[in-house]
Protein backbone atom coordinates (compact mmCIF):
# COMPACT_ATOMS: atom_id res chain seq x y z
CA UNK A 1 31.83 108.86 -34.07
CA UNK A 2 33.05 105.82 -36.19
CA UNK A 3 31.31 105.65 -39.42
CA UNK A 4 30.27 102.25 -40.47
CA UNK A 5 31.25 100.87 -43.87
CA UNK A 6 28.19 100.89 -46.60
CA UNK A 7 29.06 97.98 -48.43
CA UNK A 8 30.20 94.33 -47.45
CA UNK A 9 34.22 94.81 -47.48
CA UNK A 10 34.54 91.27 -46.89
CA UNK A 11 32.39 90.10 -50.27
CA UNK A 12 34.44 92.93 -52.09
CA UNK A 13 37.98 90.92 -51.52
CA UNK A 14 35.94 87.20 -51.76
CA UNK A 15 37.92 86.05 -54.68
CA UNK A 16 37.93 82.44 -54.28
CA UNK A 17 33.70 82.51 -53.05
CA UNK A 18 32.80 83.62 -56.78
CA UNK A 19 35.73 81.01 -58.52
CA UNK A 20 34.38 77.17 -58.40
CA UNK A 21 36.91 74.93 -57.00
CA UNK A 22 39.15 77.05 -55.83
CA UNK A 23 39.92 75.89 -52.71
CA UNK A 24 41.44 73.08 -54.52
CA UNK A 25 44.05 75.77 -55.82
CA UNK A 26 46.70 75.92 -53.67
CA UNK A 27 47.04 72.24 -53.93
CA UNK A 28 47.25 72.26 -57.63
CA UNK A 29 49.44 75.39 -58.02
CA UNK A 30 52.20 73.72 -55.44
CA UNK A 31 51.78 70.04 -57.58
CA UNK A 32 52.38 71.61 -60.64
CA UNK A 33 55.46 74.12 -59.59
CA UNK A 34 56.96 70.75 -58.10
CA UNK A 35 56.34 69.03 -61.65
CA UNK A 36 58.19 72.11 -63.09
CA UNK A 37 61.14 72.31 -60.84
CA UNK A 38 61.68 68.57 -61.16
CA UNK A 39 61.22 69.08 -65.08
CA UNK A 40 64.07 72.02 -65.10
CA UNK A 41 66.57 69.71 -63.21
CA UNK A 42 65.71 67.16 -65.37
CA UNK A 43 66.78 69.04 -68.24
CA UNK A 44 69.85 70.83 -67.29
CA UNK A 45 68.69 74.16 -66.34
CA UNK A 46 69.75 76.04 -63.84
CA UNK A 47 67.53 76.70 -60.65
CA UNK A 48 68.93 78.06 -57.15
CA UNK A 49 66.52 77.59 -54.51
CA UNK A 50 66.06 78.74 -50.66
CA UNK A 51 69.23 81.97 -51.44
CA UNK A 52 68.82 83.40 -48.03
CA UNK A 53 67.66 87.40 -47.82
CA UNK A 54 67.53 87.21 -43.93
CA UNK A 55 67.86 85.24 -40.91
CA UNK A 56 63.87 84.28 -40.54
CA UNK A 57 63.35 80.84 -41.98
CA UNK A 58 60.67 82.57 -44.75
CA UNK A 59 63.40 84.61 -45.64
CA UNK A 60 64.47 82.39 -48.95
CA UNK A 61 63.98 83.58 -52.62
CA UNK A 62 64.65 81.12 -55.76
CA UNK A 63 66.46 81.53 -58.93
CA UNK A 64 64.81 80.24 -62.06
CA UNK A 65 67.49 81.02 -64.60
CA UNK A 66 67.45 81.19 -68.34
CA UNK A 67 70.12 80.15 -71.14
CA UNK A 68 72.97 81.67 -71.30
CA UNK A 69 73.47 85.54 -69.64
CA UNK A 70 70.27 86.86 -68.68
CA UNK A 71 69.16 89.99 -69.92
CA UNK A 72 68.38 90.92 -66.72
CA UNK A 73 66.67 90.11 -63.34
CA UNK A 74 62.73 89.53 -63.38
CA UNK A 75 61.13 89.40 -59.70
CA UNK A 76 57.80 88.00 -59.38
CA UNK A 77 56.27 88.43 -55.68
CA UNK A 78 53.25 86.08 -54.97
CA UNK A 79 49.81 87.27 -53.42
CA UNK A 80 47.56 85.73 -50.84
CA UNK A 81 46.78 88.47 -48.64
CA UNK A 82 49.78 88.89 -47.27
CA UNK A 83 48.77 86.01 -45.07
CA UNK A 84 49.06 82.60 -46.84
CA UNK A 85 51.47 80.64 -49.87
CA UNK A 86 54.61 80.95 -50.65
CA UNK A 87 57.08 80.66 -53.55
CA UNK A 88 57.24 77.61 -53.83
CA UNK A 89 53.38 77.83 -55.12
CA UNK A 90 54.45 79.59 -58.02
CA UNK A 91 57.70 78.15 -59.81
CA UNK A 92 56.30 77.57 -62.83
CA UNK A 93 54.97 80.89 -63.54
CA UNK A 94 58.93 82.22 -64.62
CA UNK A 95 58.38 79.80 -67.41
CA UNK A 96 57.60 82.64 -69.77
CA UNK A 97 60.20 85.49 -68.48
CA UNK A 98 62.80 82.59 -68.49
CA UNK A 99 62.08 81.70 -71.75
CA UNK A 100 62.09 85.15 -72.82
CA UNK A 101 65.82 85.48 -71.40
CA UNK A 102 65.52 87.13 -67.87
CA UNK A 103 66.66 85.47 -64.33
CA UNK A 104 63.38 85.20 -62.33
CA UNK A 105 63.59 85.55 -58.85
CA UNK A 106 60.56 84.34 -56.38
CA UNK A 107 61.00 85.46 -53.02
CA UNK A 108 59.02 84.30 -50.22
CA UNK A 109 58.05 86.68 -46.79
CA UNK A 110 57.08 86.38 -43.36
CA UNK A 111 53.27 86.18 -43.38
CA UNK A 112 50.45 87.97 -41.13
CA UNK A 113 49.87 88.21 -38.50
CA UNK A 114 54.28 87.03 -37.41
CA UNK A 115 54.65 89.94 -39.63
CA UNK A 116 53.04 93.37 -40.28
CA UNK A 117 52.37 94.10 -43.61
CA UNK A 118 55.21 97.69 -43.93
CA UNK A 119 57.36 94.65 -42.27
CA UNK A 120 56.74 92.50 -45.62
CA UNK A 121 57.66 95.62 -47.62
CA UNK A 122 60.81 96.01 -46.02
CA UNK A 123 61.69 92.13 -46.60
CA UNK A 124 60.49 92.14 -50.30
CA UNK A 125 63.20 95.02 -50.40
CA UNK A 126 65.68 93.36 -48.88
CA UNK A 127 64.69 90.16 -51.27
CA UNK A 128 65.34 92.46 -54.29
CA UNK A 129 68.46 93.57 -53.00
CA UNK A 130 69.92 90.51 -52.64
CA UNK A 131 68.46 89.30 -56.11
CA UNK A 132 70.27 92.68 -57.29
CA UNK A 133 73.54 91.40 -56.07
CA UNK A 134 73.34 88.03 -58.01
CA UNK A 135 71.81 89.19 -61.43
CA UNK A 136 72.97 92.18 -63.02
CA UNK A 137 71.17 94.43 -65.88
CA UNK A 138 67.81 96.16 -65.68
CA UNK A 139 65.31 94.92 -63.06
CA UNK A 140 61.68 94.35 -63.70
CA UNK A 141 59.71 93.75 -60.90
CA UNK A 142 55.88 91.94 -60.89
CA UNK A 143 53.02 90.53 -58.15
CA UNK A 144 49.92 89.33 -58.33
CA UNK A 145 46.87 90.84 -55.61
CA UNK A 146 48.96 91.50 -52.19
CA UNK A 147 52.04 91.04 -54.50
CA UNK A 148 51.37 93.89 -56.69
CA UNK A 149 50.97 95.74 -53.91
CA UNK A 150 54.47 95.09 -52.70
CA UNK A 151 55.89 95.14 -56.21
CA UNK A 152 54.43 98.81 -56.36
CA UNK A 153 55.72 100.06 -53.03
CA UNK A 154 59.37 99.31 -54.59
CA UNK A 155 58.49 102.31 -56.73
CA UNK A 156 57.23 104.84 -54.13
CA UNK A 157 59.44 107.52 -52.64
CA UNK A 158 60.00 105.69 -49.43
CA UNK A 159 60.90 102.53 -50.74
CA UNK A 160 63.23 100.20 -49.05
CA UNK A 161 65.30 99.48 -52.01
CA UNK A 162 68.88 101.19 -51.99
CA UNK A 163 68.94 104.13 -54.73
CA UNK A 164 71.61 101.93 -56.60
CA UNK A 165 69.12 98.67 -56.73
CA UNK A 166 66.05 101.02 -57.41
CA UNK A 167 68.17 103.12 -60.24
CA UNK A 168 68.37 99.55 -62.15
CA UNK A 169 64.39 99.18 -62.04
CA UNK A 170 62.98 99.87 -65.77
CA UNK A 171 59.33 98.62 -65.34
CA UNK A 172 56.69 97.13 -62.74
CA UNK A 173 53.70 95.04 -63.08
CA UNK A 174 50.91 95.23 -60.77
CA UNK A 175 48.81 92.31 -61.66
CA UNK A 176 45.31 92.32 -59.53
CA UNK A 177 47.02 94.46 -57.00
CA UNK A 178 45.80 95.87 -54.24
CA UNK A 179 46.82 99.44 -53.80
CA UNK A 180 44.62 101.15 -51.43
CA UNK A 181 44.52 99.33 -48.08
CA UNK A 182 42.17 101.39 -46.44
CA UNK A 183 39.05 99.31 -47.68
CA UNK A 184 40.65 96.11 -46.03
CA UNK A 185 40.28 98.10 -42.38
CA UNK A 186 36.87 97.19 -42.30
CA UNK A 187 37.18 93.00 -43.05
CA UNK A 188 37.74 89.87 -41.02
CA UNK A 189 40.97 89.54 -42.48
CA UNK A 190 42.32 92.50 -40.36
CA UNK A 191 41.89 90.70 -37.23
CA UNK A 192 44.94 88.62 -38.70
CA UNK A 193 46.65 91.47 -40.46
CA UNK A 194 46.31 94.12 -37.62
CA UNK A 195 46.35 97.75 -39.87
CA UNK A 196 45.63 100.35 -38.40
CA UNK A 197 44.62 103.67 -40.26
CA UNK A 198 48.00 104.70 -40.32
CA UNK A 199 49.83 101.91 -41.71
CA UNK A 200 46.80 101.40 -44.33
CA UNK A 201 47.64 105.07 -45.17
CA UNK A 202 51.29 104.42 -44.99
CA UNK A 203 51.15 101.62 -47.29
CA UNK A 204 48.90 102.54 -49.94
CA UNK A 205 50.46 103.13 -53.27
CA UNK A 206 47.71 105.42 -54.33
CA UNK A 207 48.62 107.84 -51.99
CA UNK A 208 52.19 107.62 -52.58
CA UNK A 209 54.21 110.17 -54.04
CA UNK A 210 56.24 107.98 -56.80
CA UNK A 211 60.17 107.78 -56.73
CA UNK A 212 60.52 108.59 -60.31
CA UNK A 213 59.13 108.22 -63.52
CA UNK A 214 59.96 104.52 -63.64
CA UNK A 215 56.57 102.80 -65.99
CA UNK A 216 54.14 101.02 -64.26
CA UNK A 217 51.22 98.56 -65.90
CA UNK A 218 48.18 97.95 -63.58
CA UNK A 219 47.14 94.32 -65.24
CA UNK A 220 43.80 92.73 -64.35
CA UNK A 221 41.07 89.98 -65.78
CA UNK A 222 37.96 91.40 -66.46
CA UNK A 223 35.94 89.24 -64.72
CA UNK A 224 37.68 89.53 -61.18
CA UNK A 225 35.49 91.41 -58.27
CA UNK A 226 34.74 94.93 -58.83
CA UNK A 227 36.82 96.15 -55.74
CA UNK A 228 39.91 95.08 -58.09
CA UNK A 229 39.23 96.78 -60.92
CA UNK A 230 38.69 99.57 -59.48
CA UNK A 231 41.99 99.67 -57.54
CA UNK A 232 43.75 98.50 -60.37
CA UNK A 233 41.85 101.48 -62.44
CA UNK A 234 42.76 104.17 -59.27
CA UNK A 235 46.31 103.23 -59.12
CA UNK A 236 46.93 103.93 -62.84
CA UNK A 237 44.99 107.29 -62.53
CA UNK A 238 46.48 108.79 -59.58
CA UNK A 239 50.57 107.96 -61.11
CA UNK A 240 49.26 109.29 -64.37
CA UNK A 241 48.44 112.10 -62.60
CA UNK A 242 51.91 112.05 -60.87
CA UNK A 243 53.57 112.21 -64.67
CA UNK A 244 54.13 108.29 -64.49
CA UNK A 245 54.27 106.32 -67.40
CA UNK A 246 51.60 104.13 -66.81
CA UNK A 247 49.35 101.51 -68.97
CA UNK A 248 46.22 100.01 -67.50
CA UNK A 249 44.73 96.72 -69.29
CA UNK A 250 41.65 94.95 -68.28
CA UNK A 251 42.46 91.60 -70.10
CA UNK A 252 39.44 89.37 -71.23
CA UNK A 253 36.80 87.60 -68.50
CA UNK A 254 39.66 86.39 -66.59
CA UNK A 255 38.92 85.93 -62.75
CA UNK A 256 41.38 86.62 -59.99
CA UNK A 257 43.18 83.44 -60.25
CA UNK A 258 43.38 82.59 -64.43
CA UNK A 259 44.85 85.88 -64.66
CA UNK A 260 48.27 84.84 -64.28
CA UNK A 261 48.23 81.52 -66.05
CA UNK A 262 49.59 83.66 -69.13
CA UNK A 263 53.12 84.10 -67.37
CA UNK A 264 54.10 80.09 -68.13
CA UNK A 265 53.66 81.35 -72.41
CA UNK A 266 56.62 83.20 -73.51
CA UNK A 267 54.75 85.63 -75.99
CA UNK A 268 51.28 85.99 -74.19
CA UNK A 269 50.63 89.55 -73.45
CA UNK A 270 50.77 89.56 -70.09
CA UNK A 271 54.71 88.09 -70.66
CA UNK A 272 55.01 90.62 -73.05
CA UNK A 273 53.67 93.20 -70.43
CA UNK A 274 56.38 91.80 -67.70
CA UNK A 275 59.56 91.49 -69.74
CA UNK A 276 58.68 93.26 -72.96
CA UNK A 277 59.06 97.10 -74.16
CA UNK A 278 56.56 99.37 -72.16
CA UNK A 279 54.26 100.82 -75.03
CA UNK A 280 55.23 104.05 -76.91
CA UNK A 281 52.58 106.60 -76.21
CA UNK A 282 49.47 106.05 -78.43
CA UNK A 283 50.44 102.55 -79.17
């Protein structure tokens, strides 16, 4: 018998329902990444865009890239539910890793439903790999909502980076991620992302055994929907309990979206959180 779900899954995951004017988002965050690039060239700095990680046209990654050698590479995978955006959304947002020294790299992925979502893992390995190739030093990887969740399968046993790629990887940020995929069986939005049990099984960091003891900070605003703080509260339990390193900040009244407006400022905490040192014990 198939149970039924006893609360409204869909409400649970309705970010932009409970932000005002955010469906004028996208269209803002793409302007203002445009303004940025343009503002970059303008001044000299380097930015590679559209480096190839495959042969499907969503393939690309960018290159925002700092003065002088970078102290390493900084990979910051967007969200939208594995299903909408892109990088070129989000440009602006290495602005405070850049600053700070580090190469940022912004892939792009093959959305749902062309693509399922262990497919998008895969490719956001493959992305990191290549990144790997053209940046060398430690690697610190990030995502926001579906992004974190990506981010955070680079660190799980069956990860799809190489062991010399995922060696380099010092720290992750999972910013508003979504790490238990289960939950999203039972929404609209799986008629477009087709899981099944398995995969949401499969794919679920919190169920994961981790690769190694490589830290991991579960980032979220206070004020986002319940259903992500919780999973950003679950996933920093269950690696704790796995002997992880792991730091779990609720940050403020922030909603789903404001959250990440802190990664343009070079010394906000959730830079500092990215591309900083992970916090002694007790700190």
């Amino acid at each position: 018998m198939k149970l039924s779900p006893l609360r409204d899954w869909d409400d649970a995951f309705a970010n932009m329902k409970y932000v005002e004017n955010s469906g004028e988002l996208p269209g803002f965050w793409a302007a203002r990444a445009a303004a940025y690039r343009a503002d970059l060239q303008a001044a000299g700095h380097r930015l590679d865009t559209d480096i190839a990680y495959g042969s499907h046209p969503r393939e690309k990654l960018d290159i925002v890239w700092p003065e002088g050698t970078p102290k390493g590479l900084a990979v910051f995978v967007h969200g939208g539910f594995w299903m909408r955006l892109e990088k070129a959304h989000w440009t602006d947002f290495a602005e405070g890793a850049r600053a700070e020294g580090w190469a940022v790299c912004l892939p792009s992925y093959v959305l749902a439903p062309e693509a399922r979502i262990h497919e998008i893992t895969a490719q956001i390995g493959r992305a990191v790999t290549t990144a790997a190739g053209l940046v060398a030093g430690p690697i610190r990887l990030s995502g926001h909502s579906a992004g974190g969740h990506l981010a955070t399968r680079m660190l799980c046993a069956d990860s799809p980076l190489p062991d010399s790629v995922r060696e380099r990887v010092v720290h992750a940020l999972s910013i508003s991620g979504l790490h238990d995929l289960r939950p999203l069986l039972h929404t609209e939005m799986n008629k477009t992302l087709n899981l099944d049990l398995d995969e949401a099984r499969a794919e679920s960091a919190v169920l994961a055994q981790p690769a190694s003891a490589t830290p991991l900070t579960c980032w979220v605003g206070g004020g986002e929907r319940p259903e992500f703080i919780r999973q950003t509260r679950l996933m920093a339990e269950m690696w704790d309990g796995l002997d992880v390193p792991v730091r779990c900040e609720i940050e403020g009244d922030h909603n789903h979206f404001t959250i990440i407006e802190g990664l343009k400022e070079p010394r906000s905490p959730i830079t500092a959180a990215f591309v900083g040192p992970f916090p002694e014990p007790g700190a």
